[in-house]
N, C-alpha and C. Protein backbone atom coordinates (compact mmCIF):
# COMPACT_ATOMS: atom_id res chain seq x y z
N UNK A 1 9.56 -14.05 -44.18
CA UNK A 1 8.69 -12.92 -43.91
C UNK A 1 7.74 -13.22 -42.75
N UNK A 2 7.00 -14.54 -42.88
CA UNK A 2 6.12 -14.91 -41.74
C UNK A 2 7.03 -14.90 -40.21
N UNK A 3 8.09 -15.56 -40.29
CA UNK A 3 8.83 -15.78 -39.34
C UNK A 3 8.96 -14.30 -38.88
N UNK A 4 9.72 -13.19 -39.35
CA UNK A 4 9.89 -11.95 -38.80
C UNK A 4 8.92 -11.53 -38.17
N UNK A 5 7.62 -11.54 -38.76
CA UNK A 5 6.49 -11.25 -38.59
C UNK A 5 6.17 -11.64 -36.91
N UNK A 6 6.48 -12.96 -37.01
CA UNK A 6 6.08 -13.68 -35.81
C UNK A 6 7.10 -13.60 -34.61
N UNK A 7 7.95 -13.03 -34.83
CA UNK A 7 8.85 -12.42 -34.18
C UNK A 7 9.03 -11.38 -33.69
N UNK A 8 8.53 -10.43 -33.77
CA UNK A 8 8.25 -8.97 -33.87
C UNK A 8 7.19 -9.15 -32.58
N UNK A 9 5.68 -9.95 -33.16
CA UNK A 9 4.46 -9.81 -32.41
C UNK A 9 5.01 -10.24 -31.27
N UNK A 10 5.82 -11.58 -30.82
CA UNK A 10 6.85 -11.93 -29.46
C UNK A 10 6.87 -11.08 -28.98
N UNK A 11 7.74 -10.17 -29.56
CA UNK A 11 8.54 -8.84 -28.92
C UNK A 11 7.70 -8.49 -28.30
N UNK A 12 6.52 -7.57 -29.10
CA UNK A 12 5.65 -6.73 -28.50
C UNK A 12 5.08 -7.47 -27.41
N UNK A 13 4.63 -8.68 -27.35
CA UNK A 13 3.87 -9.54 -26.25
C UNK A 13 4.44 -9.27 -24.82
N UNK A 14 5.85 -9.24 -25.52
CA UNK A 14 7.03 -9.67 -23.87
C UNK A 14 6.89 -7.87 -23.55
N UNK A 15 7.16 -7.14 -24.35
CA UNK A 15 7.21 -5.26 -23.72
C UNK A 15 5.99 -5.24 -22.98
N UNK A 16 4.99 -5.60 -23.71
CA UNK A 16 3.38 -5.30 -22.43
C UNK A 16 3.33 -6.12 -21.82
N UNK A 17 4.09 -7.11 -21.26
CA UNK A 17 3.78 -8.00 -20.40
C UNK A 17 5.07 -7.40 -19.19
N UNK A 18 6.04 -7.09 -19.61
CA UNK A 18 7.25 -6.36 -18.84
C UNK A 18 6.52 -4.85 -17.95
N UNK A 19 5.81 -4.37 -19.02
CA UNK A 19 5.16 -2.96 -18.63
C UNK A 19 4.23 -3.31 -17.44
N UNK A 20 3.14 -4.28 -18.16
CA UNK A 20 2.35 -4.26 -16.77
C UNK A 20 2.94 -4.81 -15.39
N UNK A 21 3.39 -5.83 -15.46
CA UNK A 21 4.75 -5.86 -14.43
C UNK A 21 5.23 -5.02 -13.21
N UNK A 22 6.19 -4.27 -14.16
CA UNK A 22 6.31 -2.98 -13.32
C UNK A 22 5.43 -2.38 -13.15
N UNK A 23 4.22 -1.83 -13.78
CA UNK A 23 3.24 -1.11 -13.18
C UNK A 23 2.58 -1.59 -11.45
N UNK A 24 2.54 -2.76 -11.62
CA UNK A 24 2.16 -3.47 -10.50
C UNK A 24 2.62 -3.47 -9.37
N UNK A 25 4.37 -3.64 -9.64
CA UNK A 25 5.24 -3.62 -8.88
C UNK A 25 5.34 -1.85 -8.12
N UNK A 26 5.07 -1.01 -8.89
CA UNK A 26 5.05 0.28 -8.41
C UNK A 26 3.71 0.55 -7.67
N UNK A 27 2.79 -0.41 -7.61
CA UNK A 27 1.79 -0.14 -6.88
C UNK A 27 1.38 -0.85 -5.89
N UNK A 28 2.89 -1.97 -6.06
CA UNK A 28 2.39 -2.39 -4.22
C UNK A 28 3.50 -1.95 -3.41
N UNK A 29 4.14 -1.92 -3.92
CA UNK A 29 5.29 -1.23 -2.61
C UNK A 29 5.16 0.24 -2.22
N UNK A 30 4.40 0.86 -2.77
CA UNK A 30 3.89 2.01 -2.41
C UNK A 30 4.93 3.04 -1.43
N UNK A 31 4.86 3.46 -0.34
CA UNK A 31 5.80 4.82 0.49
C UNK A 31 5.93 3.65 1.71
N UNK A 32 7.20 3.39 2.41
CA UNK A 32 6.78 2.40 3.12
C UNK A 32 6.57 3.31 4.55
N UNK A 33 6.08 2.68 5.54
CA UNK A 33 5.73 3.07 6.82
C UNK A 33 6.17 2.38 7.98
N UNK A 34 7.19 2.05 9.22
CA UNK A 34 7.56 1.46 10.51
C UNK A 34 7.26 2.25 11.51
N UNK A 35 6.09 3.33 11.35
CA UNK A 35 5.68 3.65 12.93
C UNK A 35 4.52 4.67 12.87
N UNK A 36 3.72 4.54 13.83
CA UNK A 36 2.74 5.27 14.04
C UNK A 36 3.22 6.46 13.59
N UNK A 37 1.89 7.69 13.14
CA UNK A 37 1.96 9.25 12.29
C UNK A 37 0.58 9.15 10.99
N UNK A 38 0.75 10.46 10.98
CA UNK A 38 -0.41 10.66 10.45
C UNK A 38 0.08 11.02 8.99
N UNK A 39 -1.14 10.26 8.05
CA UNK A 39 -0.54 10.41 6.86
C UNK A 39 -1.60 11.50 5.96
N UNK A 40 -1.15 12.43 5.56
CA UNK A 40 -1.47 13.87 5.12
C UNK A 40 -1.58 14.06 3.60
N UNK A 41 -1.21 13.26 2.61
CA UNK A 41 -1.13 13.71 0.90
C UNK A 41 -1.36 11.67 0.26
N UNK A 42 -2.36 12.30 -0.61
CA UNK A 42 -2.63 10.70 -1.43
C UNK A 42 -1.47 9.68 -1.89
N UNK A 43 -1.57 8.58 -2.04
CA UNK A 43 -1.16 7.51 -2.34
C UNK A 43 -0.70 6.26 -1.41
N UNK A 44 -0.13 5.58 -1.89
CA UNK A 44 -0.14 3.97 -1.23
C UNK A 44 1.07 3.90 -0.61
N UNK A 45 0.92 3.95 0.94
CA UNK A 45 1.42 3.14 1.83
C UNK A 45 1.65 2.05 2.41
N UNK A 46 2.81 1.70 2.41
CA UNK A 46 2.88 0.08 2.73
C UNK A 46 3.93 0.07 4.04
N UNK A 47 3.23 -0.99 5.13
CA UNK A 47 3.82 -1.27 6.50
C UNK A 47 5.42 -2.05 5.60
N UNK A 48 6.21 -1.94 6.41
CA UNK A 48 7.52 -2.31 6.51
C UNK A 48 7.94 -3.26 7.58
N UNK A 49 6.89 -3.18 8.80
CA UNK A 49 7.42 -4.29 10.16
C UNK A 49 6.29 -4.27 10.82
N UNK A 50 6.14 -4.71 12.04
CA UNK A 50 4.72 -4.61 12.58
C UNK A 50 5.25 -3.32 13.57
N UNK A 51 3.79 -2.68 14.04
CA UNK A 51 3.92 -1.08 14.50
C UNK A 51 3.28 -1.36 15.57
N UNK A 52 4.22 -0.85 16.74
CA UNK A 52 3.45 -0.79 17.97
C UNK A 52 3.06 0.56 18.38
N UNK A 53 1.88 0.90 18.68
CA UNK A 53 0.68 2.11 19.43
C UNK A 53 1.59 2.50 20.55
N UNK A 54 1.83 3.35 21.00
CA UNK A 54 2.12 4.18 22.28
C UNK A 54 0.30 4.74 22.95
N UNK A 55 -0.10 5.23 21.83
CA UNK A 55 -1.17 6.59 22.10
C UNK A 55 -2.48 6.27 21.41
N UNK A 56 -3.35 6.61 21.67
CA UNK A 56 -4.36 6.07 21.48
C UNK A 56 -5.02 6.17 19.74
N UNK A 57 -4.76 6.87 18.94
CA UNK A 57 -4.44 6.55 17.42
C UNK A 57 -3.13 6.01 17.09
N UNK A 58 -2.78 5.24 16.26
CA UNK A 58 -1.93 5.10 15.98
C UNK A 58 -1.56 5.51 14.15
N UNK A 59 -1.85 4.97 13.20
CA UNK A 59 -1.86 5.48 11.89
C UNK A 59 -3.39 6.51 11.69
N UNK A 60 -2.86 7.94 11.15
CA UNK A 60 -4.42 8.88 11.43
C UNK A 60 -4.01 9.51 9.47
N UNK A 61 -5.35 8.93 9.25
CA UNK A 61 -5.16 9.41 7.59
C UNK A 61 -6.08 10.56 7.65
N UNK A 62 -4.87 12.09 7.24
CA UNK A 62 -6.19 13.08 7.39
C UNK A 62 -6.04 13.08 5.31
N UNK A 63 -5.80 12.38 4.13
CA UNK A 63 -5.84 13.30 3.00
C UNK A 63 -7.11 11.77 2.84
N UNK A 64 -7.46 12.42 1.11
CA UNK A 64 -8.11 11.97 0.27
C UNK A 64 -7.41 10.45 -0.38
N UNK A 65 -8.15 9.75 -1.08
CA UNK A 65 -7.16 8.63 -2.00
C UNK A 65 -6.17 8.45 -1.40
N UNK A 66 -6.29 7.41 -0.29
CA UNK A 66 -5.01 7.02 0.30
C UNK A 66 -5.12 5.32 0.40
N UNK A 67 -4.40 4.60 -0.03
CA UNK A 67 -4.34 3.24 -0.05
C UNK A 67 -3.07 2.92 1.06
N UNK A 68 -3.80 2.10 1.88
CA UNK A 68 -3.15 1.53 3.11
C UNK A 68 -2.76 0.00 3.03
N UNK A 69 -1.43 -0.65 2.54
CA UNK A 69 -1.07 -1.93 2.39
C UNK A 69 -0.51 -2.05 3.97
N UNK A 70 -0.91 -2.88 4.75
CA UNK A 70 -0.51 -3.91 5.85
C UNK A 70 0.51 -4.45 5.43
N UNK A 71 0.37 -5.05 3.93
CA UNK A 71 1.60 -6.10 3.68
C UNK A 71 1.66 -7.24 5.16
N UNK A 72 0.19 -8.10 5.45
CA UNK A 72 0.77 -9.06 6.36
C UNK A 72 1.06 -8.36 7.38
N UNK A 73 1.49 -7.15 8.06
CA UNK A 73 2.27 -6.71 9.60
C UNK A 73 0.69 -6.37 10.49
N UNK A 74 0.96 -6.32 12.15
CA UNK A 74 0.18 -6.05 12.32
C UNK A 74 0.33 -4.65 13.37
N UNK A 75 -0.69 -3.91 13.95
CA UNK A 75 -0.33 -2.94 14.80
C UNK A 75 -1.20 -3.04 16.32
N UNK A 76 -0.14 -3.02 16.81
CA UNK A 76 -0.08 -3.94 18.56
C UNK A 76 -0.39 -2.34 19.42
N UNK A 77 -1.15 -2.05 20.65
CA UNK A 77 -1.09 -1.13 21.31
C UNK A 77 -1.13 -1.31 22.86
N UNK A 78 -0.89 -0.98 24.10
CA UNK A 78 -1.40 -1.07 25.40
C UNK A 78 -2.68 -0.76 25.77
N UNK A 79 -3.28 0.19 24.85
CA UNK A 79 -4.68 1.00 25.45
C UNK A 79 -5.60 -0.28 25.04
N UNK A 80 -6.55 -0.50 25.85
CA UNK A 80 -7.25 -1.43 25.90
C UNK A 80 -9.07 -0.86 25.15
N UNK A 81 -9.02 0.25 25.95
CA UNK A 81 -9.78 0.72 25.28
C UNK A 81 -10.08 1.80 24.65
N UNK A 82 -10.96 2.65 24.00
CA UNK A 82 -11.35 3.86 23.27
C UNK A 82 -9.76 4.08 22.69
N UNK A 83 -9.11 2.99 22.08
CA UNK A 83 -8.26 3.08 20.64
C UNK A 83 -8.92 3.12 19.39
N UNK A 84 -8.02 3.56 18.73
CA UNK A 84 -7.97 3.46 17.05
C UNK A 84 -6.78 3.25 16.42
N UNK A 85 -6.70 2.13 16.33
CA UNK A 85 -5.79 1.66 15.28
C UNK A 85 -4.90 2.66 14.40
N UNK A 86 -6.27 2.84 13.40
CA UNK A 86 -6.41 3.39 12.28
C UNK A 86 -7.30 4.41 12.17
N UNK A 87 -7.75 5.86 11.96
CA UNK A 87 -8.16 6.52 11.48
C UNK A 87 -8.29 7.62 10.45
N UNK A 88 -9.31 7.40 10.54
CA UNK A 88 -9.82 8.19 8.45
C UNK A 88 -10.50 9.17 8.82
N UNK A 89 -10.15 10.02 8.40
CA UNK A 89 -10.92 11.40 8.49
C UNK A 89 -11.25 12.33 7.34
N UNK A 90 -11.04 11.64 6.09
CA UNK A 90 -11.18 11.46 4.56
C UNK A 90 -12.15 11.03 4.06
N UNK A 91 -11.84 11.40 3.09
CA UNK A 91 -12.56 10.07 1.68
C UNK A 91 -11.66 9.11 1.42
N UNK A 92 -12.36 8.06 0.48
CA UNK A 92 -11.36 7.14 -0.25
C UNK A 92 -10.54 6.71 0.38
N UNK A 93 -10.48 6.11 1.63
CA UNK A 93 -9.04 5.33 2.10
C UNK A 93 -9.66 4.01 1.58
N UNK A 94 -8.34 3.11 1.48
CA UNK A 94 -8.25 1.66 1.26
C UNK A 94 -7.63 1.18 2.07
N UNK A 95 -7.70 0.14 3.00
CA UNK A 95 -7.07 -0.49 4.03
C UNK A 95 -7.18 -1.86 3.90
N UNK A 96 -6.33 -2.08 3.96
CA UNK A 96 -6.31 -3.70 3.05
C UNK A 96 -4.56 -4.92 4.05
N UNK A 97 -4.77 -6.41 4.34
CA UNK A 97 -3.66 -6.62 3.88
C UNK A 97 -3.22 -6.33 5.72
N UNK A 98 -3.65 -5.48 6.41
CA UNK A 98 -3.45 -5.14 8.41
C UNK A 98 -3.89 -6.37 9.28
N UNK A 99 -3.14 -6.48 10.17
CA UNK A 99 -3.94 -7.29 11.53
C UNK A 99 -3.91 -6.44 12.42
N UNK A 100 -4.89 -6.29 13.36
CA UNK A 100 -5.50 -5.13 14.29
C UNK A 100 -5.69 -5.81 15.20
């Protein structure tokens, strides 16, 4: 009886430990992104390669709650000056994880 017992609670240990897991996993790989554009509706974006600038914004976040993963890549441009990388024209962005 103890044994089942203690077998069972295993189980359950390993399902919430599997669950949070994937939860995690669904929240870093997020929508991926390989090129400058403007990103318009919430959630987490993640770079895919490093992004080179043509134009003087390059990633332009116009929504709310938007999480920006770099993932390590970085975004390279010619304009030397009065660039932006990155712009927010929101609330709530997260930018995390970029080299600029």
């Amino acid at each position: 009886m103890v044994m089942i017992m203690m077998m069972m609670m295993i189980r359950c240990i390993y399902l919430l430990v599997l669950a949070s897991l994937l939860m995690i996993r669904k929240n870093v790989h997020g929508i991926p992104l390989s090129q400058c554009g403007t990103i318009s509706s919430p959630g987490t974006y993640t770079f895919s390669r490093d992004i080179f600038s043509s134009s003087t914004s390059c990633i332009i976040i116009n929504s709310d709650d938007v999480i920006l993963d770099g993932a390590g890549y970085r975004i390279t441009s010619t304009f030397e000056n009065s660039t932006y990388a990155i712009d927010v024209t929101n609330n709530n962005a997260i930018i995390q994880n970029v080299i600029i």
